[in-house]
Protein backbone atom coordinates (compact mmCIF):
# COMPACT_ATOMS: atom_id res chain seq x y z
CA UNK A 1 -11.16 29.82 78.08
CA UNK A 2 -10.73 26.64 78.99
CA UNK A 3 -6.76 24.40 79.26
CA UNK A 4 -6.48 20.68 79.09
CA UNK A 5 -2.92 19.64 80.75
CA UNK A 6 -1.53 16.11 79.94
CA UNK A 7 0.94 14.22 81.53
CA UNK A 8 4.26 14.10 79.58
CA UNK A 9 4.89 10.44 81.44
CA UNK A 10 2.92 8.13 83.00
CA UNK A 11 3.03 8.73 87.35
CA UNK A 12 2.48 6.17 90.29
CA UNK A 13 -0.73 6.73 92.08
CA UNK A 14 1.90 7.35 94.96
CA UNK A 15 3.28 10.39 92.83
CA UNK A 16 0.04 11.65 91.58
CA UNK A 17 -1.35 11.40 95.62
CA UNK A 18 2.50 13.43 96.59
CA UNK A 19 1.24 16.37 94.07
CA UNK A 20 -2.03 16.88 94.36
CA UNK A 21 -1.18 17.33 98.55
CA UNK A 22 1.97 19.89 98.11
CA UNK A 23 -1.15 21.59 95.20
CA UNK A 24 -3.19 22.15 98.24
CA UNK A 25 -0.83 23.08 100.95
CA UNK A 26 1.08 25.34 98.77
CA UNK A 27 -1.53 27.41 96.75
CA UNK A 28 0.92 30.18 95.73
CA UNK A 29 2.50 27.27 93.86
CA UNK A 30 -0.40 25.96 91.87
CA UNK A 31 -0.75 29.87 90.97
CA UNK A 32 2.52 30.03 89.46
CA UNK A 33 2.32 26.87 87.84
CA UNK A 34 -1.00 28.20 86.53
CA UNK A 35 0.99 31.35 85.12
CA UNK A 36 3.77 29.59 83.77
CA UNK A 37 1.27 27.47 81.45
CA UNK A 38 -0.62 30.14 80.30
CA UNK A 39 2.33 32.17 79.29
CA UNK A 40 3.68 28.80 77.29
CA UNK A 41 0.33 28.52 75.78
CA UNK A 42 0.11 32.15 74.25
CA UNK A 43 3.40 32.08 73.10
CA UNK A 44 2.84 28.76 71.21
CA UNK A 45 -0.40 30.65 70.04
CA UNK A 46 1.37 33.94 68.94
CA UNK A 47 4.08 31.70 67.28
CA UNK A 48 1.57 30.00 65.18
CA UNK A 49 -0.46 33.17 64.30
CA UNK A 50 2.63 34.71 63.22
C-alpha cells in the first residue's frame, strides 16, 4: 500500500534540510511518525466505511 504525505504549510529549504537530518539521525522517530500516520489514515478509512 502505498501513502502520499503533503505539507500542511509551505517550509524554508532551511526547515525542510533541519528535518530530513534529525529523520536520519533519529530513526526510531521517523518509525513513530510512520505509525502515527498510518493509524490516522485507517481511522479516517474506518470512519468513512462506516
Amino acid at each position: 500500500m502505498f501513502f502520499t504525505l503533503s505539507a500542511s504549510r509551505l517550509m524554508k529549504a532551511s526547515e525542510v534540510r533541519r528535518q530530513c537530518q534529525e529523520a536520519r539521525d533519529n530513526p526510531a522517530l521517523l518509525l513513530w511518525i510512520e505509525v502515527e500516520a498510518k493509524k490516522r489514515y485507517f481511522a479516517l478509512t474506518k470512519k468513512a466505511a462506516s
